[in-house]
C-alpha atoms as a PDB file:
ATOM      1  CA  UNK A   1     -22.451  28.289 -21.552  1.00  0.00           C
ATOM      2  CA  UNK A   2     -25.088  28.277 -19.050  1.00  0.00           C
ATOM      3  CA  UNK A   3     -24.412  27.505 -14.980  1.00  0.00           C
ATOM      4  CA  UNK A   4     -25.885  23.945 -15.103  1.00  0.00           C
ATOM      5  CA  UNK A   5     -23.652  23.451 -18.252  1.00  0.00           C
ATOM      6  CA  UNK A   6     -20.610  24.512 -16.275  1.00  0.00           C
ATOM      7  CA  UNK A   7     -21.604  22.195 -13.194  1.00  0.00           C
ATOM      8  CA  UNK A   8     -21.904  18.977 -15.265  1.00  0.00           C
ATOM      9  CA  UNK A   9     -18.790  19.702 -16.715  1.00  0.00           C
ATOM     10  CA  UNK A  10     -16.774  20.363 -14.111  1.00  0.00           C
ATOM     11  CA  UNK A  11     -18.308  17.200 -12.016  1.00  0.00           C
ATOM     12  CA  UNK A  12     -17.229  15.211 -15.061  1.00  0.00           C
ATOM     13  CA  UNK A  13     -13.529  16.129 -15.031  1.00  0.00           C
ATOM     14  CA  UNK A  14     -13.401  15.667 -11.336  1.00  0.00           C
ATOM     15  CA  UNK A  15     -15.576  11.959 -11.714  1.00  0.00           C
ATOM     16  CA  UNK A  16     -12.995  10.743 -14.245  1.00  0.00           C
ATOM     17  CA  UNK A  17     -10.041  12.025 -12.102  1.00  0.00           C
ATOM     18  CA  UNK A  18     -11.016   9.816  -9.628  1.00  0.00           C
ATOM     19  CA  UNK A  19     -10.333   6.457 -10.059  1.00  0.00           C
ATOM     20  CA  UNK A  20     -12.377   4.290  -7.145  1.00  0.00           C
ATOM     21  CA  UNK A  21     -11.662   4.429  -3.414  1.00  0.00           C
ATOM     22  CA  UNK A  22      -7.868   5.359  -3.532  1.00  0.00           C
ATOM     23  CA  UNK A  23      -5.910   6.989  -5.770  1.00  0.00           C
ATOM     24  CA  UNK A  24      -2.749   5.568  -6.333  1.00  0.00           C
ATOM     25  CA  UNK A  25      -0.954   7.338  -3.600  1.00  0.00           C
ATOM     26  CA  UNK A  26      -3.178   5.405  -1.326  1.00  0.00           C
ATOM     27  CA  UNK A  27      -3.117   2.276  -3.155  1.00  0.00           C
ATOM     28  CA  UNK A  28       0.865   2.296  -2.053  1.00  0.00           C
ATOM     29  CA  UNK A  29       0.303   3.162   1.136  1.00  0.00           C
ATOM     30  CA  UNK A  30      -1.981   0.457   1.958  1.00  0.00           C
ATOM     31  CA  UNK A  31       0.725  -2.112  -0.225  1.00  0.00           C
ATOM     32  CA  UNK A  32       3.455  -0.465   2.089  1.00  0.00           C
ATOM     33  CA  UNK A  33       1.817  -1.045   5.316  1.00  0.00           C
ATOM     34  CA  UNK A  34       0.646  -4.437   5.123  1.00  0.00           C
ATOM     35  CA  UNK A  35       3.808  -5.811   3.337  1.00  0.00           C
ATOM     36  CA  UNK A  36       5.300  -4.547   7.045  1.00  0.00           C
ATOM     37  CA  UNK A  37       2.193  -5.713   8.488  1.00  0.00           C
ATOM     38  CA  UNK A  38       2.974  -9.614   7.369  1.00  0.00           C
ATOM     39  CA  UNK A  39       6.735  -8.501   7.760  1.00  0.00           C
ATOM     40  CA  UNK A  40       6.327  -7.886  11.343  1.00  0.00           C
ATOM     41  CA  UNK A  41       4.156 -11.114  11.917  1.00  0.00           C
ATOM     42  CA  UNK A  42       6.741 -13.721   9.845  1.00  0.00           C
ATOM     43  CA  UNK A  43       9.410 -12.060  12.081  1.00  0.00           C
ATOM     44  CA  UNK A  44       8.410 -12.609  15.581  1.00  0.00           C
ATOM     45  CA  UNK A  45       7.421 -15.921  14.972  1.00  0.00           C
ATOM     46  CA  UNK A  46      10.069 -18.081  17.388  1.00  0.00           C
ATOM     47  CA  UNK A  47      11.161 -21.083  14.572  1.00  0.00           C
ATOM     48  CA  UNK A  48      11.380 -17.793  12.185  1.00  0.00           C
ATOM     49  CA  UNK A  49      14.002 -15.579  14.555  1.00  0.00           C
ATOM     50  CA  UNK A  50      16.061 -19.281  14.900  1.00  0.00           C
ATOM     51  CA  UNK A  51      16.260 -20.308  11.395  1.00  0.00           C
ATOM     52  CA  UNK A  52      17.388 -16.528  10.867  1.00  0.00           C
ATOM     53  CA  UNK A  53      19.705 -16.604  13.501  1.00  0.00           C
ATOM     54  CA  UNK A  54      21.256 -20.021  12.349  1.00  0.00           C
ATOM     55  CA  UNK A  55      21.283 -18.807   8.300  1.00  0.00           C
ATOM     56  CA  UNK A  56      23.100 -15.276   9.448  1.00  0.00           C
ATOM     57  CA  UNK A  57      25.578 -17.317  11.900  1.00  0.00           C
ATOM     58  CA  UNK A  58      26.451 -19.472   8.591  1.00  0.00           C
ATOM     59  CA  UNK A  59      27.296 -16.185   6.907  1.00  0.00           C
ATOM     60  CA  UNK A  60      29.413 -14.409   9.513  1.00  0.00           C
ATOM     61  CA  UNK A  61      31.708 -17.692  10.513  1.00  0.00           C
END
């Protein structure tokens, strides 16, 4: 096998490795963060924290 055959098919293995701009590591990550992201923002709304305040004073007596 020559040099250039051993470059094209090592490129190949590493090109179908890859699958677009994140792996699937990073495909979690970015779920993980903005599922905090909206989290964070539905949470600090003010008629958010008082509905949540009224449903967990329900619960506790």
């Amino acid at each position: 096998m020559s040099k250039a055959d051993q470059i094209i098919a090592n490129t190949s293995k590493v090109s179908r490795r890859k699958s677009g701009f994140l792996g699937r590591r990073g495909r979690i990550a970015l779920l993980a963060l903005t599922t905090l992201l909206v989290l964070f923002v539905f949470l600090t709304q003010p008629n958010t924290r008082e509905a949540l305040a009224n449903w967990t004073s329900l619960i506790s007596g």
